[in-house]
PDB file of N, CA and C in Angstrom:
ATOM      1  N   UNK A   1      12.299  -2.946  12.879  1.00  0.00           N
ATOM      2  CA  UNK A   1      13.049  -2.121  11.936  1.00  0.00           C
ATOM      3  C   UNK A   1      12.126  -1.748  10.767  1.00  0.00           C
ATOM      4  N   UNK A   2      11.891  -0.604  10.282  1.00  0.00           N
ATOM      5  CA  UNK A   2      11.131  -0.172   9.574  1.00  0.00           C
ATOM      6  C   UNK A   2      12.057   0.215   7.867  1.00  0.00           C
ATOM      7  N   UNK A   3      11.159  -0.563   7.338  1.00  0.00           N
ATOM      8  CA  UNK A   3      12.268  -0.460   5.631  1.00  0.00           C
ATOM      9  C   UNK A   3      12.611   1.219   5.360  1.00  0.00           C
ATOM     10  N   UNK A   4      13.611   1.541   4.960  1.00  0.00           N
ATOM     11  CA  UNK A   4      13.665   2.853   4.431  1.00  0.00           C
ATOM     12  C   UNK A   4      13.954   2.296   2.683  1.00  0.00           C
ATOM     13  N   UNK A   5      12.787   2.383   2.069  1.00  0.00           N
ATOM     14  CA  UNK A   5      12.313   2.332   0.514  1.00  0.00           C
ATOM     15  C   UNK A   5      12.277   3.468  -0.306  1.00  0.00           C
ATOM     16  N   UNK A   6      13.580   3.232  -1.096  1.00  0.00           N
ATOM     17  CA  UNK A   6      13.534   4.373  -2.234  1.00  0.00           C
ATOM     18  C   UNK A   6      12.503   4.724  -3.243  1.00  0.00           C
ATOM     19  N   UNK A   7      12.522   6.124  -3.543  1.00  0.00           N
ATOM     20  CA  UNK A   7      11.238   6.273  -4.279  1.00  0.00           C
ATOM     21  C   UNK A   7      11.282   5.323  -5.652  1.00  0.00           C
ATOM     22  N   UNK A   8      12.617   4.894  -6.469  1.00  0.00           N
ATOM     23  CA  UNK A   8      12.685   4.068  -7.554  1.00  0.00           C
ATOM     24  C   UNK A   8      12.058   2.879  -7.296  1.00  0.00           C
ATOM     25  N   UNK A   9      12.280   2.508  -6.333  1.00  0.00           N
ATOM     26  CA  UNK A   9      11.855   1.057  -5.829  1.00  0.00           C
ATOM     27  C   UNK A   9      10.308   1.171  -5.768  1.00  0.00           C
ATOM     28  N   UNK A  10       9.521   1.916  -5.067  1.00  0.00           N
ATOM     29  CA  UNK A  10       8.255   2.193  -4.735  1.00  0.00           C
ATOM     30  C   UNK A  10       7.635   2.452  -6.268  1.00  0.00           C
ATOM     31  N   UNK A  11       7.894   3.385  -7.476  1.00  0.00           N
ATOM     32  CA  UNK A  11       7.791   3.251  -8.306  1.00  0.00           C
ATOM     33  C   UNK A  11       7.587   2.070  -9.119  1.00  0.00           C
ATOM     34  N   UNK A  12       8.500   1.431  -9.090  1.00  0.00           N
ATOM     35  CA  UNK A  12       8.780  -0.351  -9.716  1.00  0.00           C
ATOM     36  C   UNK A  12       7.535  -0.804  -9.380  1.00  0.00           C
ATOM     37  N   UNK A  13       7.317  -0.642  -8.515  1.00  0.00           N
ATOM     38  CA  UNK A  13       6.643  -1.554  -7.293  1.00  0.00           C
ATOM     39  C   UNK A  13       5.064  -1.295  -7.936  1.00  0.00           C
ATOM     40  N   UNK A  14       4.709  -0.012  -7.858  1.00  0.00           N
ATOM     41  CA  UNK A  14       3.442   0.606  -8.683  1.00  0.00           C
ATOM     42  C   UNK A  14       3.488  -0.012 -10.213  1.00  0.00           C
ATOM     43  N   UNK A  15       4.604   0.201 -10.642  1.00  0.00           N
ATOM     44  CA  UNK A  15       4.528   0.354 -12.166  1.00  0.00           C
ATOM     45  C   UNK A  15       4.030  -1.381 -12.627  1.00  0.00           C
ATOM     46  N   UNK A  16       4.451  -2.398 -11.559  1.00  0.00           N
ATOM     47  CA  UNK A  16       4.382  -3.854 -11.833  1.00  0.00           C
ATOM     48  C   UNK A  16       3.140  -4.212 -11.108  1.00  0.00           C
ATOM     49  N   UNK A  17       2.171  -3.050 -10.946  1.00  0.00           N
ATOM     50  CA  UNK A  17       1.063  -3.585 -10.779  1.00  0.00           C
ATOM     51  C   UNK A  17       0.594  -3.786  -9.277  1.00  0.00           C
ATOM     52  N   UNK A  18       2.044  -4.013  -8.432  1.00  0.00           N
ATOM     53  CA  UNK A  18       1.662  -4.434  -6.826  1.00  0.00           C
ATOM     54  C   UNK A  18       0.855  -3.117  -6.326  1.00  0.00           C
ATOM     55  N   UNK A  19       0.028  -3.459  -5.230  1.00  0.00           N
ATOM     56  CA  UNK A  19      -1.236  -2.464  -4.839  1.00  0.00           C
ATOM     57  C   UNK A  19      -0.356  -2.393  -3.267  1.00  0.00           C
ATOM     58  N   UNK A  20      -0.333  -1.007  -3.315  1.00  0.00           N
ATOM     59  CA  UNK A  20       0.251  -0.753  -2.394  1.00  0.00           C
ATOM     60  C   UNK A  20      -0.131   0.799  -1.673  1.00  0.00           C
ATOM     61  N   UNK A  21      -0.418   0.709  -0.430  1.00  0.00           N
ATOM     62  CA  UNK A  21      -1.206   1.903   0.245  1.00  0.00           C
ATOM     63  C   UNK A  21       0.041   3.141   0.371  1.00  0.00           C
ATOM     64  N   UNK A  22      -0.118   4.395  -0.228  1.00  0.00           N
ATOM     65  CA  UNK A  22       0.427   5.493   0.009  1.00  0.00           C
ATOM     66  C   UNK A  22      -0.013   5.959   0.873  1.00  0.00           C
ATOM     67  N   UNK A  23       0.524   6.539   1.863  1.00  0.00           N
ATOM     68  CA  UNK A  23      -0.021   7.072   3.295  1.00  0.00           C
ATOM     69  C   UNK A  23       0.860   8.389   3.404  1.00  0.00           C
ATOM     70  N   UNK A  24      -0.002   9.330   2.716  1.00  0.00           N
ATOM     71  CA  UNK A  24       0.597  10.723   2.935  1.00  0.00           C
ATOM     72  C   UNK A  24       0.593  11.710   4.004  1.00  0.00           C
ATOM     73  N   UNK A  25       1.694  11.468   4.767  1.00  0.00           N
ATOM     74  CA  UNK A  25       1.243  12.447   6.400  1.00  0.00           C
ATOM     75  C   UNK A  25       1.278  13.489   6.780  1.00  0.00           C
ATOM     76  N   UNK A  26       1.178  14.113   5.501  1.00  0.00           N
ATOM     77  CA  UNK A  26       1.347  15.747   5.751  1.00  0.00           C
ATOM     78  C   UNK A  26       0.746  16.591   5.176  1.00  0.00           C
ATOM     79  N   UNK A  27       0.642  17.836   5.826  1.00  0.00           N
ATOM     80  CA  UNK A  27      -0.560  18.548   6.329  1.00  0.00           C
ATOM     81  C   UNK A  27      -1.578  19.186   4.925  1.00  0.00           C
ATOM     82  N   UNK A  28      -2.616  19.611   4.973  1.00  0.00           N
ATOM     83  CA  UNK A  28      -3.468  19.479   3.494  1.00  0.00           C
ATOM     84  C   UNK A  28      -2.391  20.757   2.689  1.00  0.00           C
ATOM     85  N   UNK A  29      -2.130  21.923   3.455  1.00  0.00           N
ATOM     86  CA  UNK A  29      -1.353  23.127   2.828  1.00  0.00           C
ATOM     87  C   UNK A  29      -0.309  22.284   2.358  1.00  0.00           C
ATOM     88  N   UNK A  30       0.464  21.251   2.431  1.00  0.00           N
ATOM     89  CA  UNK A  30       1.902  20.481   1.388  1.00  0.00           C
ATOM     90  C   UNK A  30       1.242  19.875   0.526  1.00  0.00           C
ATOM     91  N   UNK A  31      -0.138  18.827   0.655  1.00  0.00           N
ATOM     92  CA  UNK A  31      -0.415  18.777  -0.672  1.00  0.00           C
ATOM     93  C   UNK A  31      -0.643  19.509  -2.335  1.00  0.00           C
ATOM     94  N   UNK A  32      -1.367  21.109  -1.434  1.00  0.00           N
ATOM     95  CA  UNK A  32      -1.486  22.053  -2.518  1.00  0.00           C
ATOM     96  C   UNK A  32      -0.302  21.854  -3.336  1.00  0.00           C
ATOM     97  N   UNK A  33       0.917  22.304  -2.556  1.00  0.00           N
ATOM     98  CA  UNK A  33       2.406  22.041  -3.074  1.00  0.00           C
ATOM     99  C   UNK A  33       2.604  21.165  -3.911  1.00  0.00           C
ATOM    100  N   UNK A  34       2.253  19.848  -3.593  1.00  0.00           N
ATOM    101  CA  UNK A  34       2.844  18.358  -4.304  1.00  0.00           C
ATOM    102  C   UNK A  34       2.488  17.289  -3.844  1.00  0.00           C
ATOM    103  N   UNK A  35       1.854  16.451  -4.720  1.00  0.00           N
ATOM    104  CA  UNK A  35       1.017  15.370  -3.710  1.00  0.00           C
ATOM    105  C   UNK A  35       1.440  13.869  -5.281  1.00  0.00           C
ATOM    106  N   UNK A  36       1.196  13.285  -4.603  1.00  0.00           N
ATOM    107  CA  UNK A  36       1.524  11.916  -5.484  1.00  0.00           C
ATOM    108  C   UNK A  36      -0.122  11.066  -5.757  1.00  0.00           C
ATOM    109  N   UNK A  37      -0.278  10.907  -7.347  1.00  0.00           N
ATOM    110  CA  UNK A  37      -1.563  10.430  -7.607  1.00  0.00           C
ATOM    111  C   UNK A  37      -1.758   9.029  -6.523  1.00  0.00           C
ATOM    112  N   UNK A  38      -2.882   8.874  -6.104  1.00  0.00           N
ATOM    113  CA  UNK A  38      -3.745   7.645  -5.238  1.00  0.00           C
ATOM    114  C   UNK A  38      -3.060   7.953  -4.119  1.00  0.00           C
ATOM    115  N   UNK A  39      -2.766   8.473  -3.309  1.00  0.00           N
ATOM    116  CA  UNK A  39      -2.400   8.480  -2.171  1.00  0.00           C
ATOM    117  C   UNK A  39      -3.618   8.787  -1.010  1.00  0.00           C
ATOM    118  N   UNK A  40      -3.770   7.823  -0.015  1.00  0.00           N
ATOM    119  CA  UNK A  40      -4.344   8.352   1.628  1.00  0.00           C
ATOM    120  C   UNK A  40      -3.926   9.151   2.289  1.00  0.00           C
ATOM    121  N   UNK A  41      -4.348   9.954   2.452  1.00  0.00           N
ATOM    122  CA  UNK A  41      -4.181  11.477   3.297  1.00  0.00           C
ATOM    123  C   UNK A  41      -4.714  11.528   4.269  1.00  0.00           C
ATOM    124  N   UNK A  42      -3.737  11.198   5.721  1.00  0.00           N
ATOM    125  CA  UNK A  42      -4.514  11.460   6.867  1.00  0.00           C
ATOM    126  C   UNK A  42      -2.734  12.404   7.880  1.00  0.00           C
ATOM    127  N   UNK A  43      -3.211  13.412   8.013  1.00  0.00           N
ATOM    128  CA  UNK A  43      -1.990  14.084   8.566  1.00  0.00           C
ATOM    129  C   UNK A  43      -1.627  13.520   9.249  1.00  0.00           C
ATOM    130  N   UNK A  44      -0.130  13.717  10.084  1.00  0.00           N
ATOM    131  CA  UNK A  44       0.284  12.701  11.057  1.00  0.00           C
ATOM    132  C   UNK A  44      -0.271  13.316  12.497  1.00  0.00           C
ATOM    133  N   UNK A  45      -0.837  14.486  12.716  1.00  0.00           N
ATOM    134  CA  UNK A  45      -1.594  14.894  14.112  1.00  0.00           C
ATOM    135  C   UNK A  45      -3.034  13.863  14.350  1.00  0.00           C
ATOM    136  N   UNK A  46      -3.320  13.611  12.974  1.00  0.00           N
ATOM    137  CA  UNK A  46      -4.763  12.784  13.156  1.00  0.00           C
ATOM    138  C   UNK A  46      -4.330  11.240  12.956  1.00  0.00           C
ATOM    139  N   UNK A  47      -3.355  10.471  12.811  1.00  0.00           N
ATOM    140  CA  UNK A  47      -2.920   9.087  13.296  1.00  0.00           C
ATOM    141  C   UNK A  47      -3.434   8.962  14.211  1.00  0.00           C
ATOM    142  N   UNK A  48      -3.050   8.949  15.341  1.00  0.00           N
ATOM    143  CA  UNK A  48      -3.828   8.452  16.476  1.00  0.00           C
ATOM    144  C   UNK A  48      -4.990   7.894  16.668  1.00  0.00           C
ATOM    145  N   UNK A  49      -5.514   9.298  16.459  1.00  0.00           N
ATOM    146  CA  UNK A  49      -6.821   8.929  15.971  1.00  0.00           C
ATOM    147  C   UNK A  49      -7.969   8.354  14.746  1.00  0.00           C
ATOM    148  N   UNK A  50      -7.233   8.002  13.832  1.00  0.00           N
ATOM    149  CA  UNK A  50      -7.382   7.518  12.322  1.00  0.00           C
ATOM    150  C   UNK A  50      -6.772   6.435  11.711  1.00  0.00           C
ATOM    151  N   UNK A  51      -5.656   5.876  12.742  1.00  0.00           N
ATOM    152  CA  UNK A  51      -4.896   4.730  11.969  1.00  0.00           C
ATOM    153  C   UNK A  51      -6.095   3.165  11.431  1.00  0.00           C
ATOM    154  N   UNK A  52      -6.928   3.470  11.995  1.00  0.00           N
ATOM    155  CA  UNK A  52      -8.066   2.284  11.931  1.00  0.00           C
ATOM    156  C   UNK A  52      -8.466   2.169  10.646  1.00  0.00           C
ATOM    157  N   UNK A  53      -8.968   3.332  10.198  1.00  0.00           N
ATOM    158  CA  UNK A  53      -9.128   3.345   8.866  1.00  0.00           C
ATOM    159  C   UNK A  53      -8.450   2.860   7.745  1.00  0.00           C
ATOM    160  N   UNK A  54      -7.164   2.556   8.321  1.00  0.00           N
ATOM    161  CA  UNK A  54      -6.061   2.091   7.269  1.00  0.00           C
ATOM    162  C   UNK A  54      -6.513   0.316   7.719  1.00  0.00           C
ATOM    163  N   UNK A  55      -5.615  -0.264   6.463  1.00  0.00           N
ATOM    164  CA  UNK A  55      -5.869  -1.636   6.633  1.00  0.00           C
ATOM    165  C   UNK A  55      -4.495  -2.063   6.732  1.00  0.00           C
ATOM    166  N   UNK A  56      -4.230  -2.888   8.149  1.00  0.00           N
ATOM    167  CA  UNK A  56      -3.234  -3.331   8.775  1.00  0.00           C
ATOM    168  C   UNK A  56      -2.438  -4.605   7.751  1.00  0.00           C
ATOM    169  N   UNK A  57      -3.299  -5.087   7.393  1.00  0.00           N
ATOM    170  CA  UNK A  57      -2.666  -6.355   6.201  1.00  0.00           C
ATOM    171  C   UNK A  57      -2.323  -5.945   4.990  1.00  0.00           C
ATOM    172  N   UNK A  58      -2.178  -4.564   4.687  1.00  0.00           N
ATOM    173  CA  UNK A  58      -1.717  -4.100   3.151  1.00  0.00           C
ATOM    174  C   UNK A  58      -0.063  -3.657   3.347  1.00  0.00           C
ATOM    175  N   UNK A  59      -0.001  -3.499   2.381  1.00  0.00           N
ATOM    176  CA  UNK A  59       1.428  -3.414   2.209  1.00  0.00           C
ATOM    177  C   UNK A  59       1.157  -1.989   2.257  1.00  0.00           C
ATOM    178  N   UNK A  60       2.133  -0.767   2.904  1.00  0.00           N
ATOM    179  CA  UNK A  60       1.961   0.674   3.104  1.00  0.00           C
ATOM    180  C   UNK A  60       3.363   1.221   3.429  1.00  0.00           C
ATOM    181  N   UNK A  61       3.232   2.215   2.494  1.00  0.00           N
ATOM    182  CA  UNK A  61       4.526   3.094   2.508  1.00  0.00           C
ATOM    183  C   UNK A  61       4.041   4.323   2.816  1.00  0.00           C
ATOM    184  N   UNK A  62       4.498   4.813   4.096  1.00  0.00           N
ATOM    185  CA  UNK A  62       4.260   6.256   4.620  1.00  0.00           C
ATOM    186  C   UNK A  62       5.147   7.470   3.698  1.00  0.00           C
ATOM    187  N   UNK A  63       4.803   8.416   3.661  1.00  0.00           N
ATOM    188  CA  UNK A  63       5.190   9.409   3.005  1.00  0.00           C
ATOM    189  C   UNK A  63       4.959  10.747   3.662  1.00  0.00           C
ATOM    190  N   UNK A  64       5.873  11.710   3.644  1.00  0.00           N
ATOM    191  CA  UNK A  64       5.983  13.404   4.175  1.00  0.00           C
ATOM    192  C   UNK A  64       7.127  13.772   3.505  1.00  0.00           C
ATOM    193  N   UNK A  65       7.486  14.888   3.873  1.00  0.00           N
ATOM    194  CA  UNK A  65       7.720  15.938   3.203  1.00  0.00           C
ATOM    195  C   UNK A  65      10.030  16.029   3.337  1.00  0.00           C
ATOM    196  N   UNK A  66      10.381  14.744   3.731  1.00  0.00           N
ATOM    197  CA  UNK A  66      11.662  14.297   3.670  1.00  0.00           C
ATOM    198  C   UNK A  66      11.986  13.236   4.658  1.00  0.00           C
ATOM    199  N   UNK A  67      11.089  12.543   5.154  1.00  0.00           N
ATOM    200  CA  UNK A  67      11.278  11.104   5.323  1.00  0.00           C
ATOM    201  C   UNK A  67      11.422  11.662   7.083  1.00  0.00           C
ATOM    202  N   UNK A  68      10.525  12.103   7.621  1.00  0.00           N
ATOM    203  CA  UNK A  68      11.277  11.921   9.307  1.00  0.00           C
ATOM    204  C   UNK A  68      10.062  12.272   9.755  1.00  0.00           C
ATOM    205  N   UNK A  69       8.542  12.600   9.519  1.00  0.00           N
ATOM    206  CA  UNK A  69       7.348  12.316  10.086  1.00  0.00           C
ATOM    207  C   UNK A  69       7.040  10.845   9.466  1.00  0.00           C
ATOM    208  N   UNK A  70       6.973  10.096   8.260  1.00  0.00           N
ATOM    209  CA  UNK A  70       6.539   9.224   8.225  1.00  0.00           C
ATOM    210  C   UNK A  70       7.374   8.135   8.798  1.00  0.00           C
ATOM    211  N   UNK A  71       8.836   8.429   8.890  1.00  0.00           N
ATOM    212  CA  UNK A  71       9.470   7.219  10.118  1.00  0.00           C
ATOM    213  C   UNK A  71       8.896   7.190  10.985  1.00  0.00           C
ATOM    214  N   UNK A  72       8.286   8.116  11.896  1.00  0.00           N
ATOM    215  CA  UNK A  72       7.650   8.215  13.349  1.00  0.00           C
ATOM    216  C   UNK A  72       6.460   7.338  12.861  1.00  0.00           C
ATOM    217  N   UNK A  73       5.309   8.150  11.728  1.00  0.00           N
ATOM    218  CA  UNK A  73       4.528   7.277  11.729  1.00  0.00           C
ATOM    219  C   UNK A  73       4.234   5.526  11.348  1.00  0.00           C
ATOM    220  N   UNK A  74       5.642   5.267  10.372  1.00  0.00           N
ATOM    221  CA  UNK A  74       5.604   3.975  10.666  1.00  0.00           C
ATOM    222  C   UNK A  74       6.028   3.228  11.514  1.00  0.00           C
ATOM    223  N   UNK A  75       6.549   3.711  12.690  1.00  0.00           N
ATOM    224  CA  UNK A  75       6.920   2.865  14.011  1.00  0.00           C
ATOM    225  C   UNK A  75       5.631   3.111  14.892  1.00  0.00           C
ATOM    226  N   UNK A  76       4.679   4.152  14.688  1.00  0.00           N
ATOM    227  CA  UNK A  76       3.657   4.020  15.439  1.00  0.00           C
ATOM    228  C   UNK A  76       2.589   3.047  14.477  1.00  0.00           C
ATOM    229  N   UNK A  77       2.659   2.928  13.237  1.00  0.00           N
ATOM    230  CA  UNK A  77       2.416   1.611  12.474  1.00  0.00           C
ATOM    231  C   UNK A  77       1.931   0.634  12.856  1.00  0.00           C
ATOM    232  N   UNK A  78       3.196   0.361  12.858  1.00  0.00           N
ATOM    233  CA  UNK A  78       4.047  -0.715  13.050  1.00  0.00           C
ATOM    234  C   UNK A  78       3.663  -1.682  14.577  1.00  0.00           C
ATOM    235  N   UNK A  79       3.514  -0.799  15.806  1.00  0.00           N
ATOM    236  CA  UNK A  79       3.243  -0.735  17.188  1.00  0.00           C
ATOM    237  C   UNK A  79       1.497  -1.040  17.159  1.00  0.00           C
ATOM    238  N   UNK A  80       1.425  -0.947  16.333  1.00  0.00           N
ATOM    239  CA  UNK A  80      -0.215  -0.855  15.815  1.00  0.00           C
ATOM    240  C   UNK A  80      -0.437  -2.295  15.375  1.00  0.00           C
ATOM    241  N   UNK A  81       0.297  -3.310  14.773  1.00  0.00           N
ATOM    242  CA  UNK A  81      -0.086  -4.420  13.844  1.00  0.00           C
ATOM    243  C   UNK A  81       0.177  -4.352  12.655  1.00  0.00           C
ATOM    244  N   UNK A  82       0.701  -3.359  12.228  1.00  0.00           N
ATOM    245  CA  UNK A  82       1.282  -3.337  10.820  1.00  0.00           C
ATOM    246  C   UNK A  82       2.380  -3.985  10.514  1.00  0.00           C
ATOM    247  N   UNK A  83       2.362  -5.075  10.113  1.00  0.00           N
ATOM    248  CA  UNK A  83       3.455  -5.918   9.229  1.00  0.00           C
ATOM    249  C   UNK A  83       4.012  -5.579   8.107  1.00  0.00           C
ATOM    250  N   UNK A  84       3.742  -5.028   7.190  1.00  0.00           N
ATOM    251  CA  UNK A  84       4.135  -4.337   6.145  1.00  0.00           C
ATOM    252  C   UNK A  84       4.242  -2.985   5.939  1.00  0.00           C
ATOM    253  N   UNK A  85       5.113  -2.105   6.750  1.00  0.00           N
ATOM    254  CA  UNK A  85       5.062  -0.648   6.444  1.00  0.00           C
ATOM    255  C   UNK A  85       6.376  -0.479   6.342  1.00  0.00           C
ATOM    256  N   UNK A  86       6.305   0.654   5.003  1.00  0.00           N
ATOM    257  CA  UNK A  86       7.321   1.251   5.071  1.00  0.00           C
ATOM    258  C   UNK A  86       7.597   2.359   4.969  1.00  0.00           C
ATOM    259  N   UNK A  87       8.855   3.367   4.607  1.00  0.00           N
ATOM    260  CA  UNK A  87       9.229   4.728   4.684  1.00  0.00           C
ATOM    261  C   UNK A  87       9.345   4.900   3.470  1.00  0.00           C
ATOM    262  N   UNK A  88       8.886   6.169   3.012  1.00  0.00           N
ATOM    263  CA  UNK A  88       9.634   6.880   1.622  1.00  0.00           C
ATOM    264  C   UNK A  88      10.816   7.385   1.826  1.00  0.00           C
ATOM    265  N   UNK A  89      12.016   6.534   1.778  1.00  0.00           N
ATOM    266  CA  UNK A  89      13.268   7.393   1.770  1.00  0.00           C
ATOM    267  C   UNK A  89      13.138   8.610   1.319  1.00  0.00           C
ATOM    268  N   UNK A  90      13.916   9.708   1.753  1.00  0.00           N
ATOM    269  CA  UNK A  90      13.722  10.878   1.490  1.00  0.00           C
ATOM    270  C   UNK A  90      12.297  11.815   1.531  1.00  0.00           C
ATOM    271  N   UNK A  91      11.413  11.330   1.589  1.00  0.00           N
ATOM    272  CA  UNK A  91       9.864  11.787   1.196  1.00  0.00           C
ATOM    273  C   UNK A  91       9.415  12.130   0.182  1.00  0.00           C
ATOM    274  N   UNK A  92       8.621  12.940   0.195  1.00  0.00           N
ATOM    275  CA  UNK A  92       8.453  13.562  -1.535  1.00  0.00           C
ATOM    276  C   UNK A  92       9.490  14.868  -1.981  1.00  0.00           C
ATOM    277  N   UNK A  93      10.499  15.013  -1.448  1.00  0.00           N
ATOM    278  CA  UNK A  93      11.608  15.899  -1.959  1.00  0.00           C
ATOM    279  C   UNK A  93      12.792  14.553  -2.974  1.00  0.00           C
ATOM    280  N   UNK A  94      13.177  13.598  -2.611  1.00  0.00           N
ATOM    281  CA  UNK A  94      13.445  12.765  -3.018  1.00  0.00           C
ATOM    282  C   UNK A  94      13.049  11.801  -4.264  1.00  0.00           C
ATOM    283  N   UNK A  95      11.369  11.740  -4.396  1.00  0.00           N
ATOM    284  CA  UNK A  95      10.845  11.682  -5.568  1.00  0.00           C
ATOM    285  C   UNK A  95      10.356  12.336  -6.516  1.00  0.00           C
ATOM    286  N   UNK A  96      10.614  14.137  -6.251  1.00  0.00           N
ATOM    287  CA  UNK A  96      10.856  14.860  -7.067  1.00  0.00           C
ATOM    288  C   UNK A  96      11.842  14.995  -7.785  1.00  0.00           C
ATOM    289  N   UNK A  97      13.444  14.937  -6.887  1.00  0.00           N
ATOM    290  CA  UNK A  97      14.249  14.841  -7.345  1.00  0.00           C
ATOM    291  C   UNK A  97      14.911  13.779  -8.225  1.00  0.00           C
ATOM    292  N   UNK A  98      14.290  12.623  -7.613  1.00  0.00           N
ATOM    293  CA  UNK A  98      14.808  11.520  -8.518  1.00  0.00           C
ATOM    294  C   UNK A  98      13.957  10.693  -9.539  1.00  0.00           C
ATOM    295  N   UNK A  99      12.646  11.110  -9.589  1.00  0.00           N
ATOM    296  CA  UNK A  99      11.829  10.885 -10.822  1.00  0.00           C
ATOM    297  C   UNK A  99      10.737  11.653 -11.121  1.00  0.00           C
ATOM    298  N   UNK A 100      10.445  12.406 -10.475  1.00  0.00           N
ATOM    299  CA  UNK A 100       9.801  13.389 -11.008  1.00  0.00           C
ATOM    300  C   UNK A 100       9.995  15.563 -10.437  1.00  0.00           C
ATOM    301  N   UNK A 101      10.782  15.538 -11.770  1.00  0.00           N
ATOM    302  CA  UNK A 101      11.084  17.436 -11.488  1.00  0.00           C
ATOM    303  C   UNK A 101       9.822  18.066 -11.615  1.00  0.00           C
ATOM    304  N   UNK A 102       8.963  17.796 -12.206  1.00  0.00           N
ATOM    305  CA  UNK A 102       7.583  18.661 -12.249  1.00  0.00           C
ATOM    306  C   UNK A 102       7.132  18.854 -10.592  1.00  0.00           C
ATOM    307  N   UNK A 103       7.492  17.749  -9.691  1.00  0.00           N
ATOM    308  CA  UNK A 103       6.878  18.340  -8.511  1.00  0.00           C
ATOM    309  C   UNK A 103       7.723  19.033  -7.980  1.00  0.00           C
ATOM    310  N   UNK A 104       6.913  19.964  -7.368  1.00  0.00           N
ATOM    311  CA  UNK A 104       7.351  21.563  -6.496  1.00  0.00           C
ATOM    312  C   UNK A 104       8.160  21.028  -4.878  1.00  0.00           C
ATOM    313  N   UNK A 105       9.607  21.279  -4.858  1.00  0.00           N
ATOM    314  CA  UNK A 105      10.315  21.573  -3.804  1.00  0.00           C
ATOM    315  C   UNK A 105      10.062  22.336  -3.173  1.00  0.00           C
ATOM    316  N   UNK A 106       9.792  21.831  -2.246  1.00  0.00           N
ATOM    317  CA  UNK A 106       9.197  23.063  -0.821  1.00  0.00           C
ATOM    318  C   UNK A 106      10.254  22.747   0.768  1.00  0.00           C
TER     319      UNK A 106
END
């Protein structure tokens, strides 16, 4: 079962210091749009081939563009050795809306 983690919570979570991997899975044209400071950027077409690069023992919250590519990618995660992954409820439409309006709804 893969956590579905609200962006408030994930926030908290940053704000108290815990180090925690943002894994942004979508495509470089949505970042132009809206992207969240420190985040890993590896689209979800290049997972497959790139999940290595990530580190399986960190704590990681996947992120896209309303929460239903990074579910996929954290069950392929997850299937991977990832013990700690989770979802951005909603994606980044959700943490625009609920703590930050400056980022662009797309």
């Amino acid at each position: 079962m893969i956590a579905q983690t609200p962006p408030q919570t994930v926030a908290a979570r940053l704000a108290a210091g815990e180090r925690l991997t943002l894994l942004d899975v979508r495509e470089d044209w949505e970042l132009a749009i809206a992207v969240l400071p420190g985040i890993v950027h590896i689209p979800m077409g290049e997972i497959p081939d790139r999940w290595a690069e990530l580190d399986a023992s960190a704590p990681t919250v996947v992120i896209c563009r309303s929460g239903m590519r990074s579910q996929q990618v954290a069950h392929f995660l997850q299937a991977q050795g990832f013990a700690q992954v989770e979802n951005l409820a909603g994606g980044i439409l959700a943490w625009a809306r609920e703590l930050d309006p400056t980022l662009t709804a797309y």
